[in-house]
Each structure stands twice: as C-alpha cells, then as structure tokens.
C-alpha atoms as a PDB file:
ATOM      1  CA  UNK A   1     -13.382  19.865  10.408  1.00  0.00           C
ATOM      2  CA  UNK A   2     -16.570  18.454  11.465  1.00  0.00           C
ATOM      3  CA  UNK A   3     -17.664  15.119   9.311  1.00  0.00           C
ATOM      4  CA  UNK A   4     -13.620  15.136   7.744  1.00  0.00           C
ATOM      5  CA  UNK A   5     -12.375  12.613   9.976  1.00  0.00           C
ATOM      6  CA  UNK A   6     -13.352   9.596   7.627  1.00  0.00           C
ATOM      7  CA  UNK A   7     -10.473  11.632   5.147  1.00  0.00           C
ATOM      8  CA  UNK A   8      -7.453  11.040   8.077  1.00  0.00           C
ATOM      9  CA  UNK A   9      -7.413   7.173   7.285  1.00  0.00           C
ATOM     10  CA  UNK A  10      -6.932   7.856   3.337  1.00  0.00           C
ATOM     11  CA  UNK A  11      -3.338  10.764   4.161  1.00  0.00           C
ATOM     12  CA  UNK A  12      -2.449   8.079   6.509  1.00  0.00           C
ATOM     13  CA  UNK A  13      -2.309   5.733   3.807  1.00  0.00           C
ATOM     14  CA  UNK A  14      -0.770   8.394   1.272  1.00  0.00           C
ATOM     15  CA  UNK A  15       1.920   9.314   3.816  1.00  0.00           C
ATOM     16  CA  UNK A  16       2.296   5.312   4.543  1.00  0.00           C
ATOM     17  CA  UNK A  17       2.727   5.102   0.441  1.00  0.00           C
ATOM     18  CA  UNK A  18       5.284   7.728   0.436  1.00  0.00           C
ATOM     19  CA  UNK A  19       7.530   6.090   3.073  1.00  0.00           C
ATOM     20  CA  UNK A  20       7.439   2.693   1.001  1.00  0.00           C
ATOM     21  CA  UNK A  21       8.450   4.450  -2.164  1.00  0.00           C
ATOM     22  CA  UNK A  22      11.568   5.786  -0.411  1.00  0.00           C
ATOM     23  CA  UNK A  23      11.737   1.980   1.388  1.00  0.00           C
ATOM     24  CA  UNK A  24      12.019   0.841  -2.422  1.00  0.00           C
ATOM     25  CA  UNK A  25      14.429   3.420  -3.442  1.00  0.00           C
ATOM     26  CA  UNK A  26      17.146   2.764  -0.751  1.00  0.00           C
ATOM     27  CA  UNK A  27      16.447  -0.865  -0.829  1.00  0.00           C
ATOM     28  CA  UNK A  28      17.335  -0.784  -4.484  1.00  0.00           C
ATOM     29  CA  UNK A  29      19.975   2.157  -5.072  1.00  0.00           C
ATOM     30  CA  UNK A  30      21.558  -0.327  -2.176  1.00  0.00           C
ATOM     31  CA  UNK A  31      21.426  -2.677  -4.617  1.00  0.00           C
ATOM     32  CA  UNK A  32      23.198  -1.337  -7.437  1.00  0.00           C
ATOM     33  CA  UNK A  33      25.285   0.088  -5.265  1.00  0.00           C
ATOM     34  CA  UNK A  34      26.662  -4.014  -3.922  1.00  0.00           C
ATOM     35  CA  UNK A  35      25.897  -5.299  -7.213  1.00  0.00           C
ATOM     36  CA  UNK A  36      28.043  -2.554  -8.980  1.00  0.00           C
ATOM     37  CA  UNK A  37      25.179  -2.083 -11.283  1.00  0.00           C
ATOM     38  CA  UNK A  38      25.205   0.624 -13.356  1.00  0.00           C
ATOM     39  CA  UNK A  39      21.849   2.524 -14.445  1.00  0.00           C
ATOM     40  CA  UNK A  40      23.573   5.439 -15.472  1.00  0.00           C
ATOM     41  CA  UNK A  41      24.753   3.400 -18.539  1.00  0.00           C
ATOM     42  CA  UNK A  42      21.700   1.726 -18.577  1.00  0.00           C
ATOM     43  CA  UNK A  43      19.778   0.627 -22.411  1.00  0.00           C
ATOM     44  CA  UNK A  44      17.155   3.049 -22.349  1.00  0.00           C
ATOM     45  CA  UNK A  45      13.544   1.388 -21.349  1.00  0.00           C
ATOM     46  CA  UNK A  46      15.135  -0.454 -18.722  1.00  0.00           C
ATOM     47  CA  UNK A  47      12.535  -0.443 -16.065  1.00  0.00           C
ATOM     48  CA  UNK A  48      13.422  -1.318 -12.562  1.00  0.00           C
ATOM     49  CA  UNK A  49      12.217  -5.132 -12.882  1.00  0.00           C
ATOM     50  CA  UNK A  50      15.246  -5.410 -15.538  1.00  0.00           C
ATOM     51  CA  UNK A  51      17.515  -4.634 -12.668  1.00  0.00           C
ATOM     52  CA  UNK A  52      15.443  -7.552 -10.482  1.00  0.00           C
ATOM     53  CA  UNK A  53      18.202 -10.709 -11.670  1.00  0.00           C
ATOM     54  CA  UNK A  54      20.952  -8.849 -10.611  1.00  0.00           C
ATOM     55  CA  UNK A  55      20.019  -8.057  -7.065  1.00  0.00           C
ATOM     56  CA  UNK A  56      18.813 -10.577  -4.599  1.00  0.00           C
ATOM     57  CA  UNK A  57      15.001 -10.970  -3.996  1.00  0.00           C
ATOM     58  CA  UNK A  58      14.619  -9.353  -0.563  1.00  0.00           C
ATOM     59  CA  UNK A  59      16.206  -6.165  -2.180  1.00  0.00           C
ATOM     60  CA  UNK A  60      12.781  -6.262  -4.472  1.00  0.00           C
ATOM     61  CA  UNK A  61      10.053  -7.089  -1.796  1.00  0.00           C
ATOM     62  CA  UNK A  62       9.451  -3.204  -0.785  1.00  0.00           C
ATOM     63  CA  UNK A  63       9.056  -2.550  -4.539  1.00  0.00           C
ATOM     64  CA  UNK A  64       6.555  -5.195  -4.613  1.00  0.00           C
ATOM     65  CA  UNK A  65       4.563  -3.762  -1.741  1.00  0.00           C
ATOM     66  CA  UNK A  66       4.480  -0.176  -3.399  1.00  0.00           C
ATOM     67  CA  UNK A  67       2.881  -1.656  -6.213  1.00  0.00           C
ATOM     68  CA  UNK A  68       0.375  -3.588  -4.289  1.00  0.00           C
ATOM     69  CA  UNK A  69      -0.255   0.075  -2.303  1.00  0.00           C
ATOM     70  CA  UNK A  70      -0.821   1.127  -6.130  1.00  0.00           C
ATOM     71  CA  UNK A  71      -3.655  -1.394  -6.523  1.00  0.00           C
ATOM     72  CA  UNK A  72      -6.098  -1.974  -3.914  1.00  0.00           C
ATOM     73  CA  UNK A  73      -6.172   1.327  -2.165  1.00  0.00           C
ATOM     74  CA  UNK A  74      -7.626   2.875  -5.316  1.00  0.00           C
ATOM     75  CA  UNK A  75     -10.867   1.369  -4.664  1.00  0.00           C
ATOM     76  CA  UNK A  76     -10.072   2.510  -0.793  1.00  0.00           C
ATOM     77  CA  UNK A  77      -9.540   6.294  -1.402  1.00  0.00           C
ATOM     78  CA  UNK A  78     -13.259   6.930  -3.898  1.00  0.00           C
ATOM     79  CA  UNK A  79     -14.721   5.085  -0.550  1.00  0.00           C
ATOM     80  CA  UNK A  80     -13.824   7.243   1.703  1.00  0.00           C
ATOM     81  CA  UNK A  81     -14.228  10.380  -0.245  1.00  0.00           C
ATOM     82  CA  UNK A  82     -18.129   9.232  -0.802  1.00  0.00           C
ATOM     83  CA  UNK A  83     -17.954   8.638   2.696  1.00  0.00           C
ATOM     84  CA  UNK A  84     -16.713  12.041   2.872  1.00  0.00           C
ATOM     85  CA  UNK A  85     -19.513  13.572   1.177  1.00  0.00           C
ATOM     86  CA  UNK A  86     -22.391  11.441   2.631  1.00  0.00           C
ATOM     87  CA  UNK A  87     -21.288  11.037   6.153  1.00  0.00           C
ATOM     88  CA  UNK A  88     -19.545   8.615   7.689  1.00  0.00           C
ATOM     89  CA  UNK A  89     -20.033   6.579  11.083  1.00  0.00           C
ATOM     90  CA  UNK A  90     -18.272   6.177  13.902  1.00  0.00           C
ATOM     91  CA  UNK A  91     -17.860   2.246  13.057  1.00  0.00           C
ATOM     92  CA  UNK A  92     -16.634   3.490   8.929  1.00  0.00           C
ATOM     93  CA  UNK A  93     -14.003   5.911  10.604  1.00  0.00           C
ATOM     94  CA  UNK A  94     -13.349   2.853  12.542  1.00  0.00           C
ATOM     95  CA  UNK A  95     -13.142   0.530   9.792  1.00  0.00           C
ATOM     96  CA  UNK A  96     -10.986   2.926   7.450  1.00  0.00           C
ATOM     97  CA  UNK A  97      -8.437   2.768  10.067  1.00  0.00           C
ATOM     98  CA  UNK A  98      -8.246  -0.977  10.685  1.00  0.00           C
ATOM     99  CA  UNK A  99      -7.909  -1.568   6.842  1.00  0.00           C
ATOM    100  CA  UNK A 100      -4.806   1.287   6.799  1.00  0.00           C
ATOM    101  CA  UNK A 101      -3.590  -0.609   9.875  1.00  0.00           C
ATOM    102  CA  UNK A 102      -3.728  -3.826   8.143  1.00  0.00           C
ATOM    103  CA  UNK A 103      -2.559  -2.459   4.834  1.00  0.00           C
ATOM    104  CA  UNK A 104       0.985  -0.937   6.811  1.00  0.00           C
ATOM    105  CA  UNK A 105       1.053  -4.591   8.543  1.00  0.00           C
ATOM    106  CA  UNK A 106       1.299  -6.006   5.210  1.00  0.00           C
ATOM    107  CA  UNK A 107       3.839  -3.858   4.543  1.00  0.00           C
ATOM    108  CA  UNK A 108       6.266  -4.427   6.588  1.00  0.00           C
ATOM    109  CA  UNK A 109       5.579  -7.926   6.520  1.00  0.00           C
ATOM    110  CA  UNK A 110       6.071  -8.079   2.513  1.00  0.00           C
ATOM    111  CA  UNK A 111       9.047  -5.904   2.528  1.00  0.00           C
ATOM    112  CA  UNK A 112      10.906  -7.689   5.514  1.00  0.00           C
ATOM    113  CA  UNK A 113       9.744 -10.991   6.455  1.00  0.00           C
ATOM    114  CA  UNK A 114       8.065 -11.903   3.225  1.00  0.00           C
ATOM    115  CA  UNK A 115       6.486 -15.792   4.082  1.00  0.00           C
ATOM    116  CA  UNK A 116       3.508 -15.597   2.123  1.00  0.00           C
ATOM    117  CA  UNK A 117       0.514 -17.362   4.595  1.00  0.00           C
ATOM    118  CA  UNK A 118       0.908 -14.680   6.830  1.00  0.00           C
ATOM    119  CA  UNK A 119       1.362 -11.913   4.290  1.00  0.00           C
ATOM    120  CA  UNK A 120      -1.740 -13.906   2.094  1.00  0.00           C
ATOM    121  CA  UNK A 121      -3.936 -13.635   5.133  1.00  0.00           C
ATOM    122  CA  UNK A 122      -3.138  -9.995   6.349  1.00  0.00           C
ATOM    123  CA  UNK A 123      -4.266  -9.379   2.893  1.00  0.00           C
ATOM    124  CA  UNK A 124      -7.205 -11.310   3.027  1.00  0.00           C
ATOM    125  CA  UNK A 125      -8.400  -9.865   6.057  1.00  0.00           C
ATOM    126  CA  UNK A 126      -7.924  -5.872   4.698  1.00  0.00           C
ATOM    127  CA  UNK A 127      -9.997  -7.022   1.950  1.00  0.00           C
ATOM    128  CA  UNK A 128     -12.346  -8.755   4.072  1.00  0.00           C
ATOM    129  CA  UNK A 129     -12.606  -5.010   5.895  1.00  0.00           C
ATOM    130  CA  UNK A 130     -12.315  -2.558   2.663  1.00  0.00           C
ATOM    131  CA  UNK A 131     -15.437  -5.236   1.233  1.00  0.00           C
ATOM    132  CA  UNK A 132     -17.425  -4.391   4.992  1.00  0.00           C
ATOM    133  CA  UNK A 133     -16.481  -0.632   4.267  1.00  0.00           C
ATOM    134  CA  UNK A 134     -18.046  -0.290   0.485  1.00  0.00           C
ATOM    135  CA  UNK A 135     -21.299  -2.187   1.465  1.00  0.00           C
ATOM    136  CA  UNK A 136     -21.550   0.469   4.672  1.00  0.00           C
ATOM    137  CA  UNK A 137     -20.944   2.679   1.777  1.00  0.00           C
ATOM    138  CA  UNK A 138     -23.565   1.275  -0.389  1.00  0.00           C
ATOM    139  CA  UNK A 139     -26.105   1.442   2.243  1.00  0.00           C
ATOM    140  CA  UNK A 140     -25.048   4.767   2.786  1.00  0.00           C
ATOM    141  CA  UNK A 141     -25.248   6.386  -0.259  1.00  0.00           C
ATOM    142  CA  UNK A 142     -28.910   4.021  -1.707  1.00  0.00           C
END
C-alpha cells in the first residue's frame, strides 16, 4: 500500500524481536538443561534472572538483548506509526531501516560477542539515527 512502506522497518523489528526471544529461550532451556537445573521444582516467583548464578554469563547475553529490544524500540514503533499517518520520506523510510539494521547488529553482537565498546557504540549510533528520525518527525507533524 501506497505511503505504508515507513510500517516494513517497525515488522522487521517485531519479527527481529521474535527470533531473539526464541535466541533467549534455547540459550537458557540449554542452560538448565547442562546445569541440571530444575524449574519445574522451582520456588514460585523465581524469575529467569534467579536462574542467572547458575548458568554461565554468555548463556544470559540474548536475554539481555530482548530486554534492550523491549526498551528503546518503544519510542521507535509511535515514530513510525506518526510517520505512518503523516507521510513519510524517502530519507525516513531510509532512516527506519538503518536504525533496525543497527538495532539486529547489536544483537548479535550482545548475544554472541558481547565486548562492550563495540556493542556501546552500535548503540550509540541507532540512537544517534532513531534521535535524526523523531526530529524528521517533529518537523513533519509541526
């Protein structure tokens, strides 16, 4: 649909979000699985940081990165549904797909490799882009 495109970068992102949340889950039922922990006996409450001192840290870094996909991006998706709404440009289509780009970057990055200067500036720079987005926004919509 005509004017829609600006809405691809945003399910990109949910799909992306989706794949990281089943990164997570085999990462840590992997886990339990070596560390013969067992969460069907589990106190109830336990929550899945609990289960973080008996596994080792990599096993933890893709749960990390689906929370960080549960902060940031909520100020990305309201963008690009204004954008939606008001139009978007060829150079905010653009844009929305450089910051998913960076944002699966990060990703892997934080849920494989994990040294933080690179994973601090991939971050930095998606900001940097999401911050260039909203003011394109801001002139868009005043």
């Amino acid at each position: 649909m005509i004017g829609l495109e600006i809405l691809q970068p945003a399910a990109a992102l949910l799909v992306w979000t989706m794949l990281v949340l089943l990164w997570m889950t085999v990462q840590r039922a992997s886990g339990f699985k070596k560390g013969k922990v067992d969460i069907a006996n589990a106190k109830p409450g336990t929550r899945g940081p609990d289960f973080a001192a008996q596994n080792p840290d990599f096993r933890d870094w893709a749960a990390h990165n689906y929370a960080h996909l549960m902060e940031q991006p909520t100020i990305f998706y309201p963008t690009v549904l204004i954008f939606a709404l008001v139009g978007a440009a060829p150079l905010d289509i653009m844009l929305a797909w450089v910051y998913v780009a960076l944002r699966v970057v990060h990703s892997i990055w934080q849920a494989s490799i994990n040294t933080v200067p690179v994973r601090a500036t991939l971050f930095l720079v998606s900001s940097l882009v999401l911050m260039v987005l909203i003011i394109r926004l801001l002139l868009a919509v005043f």
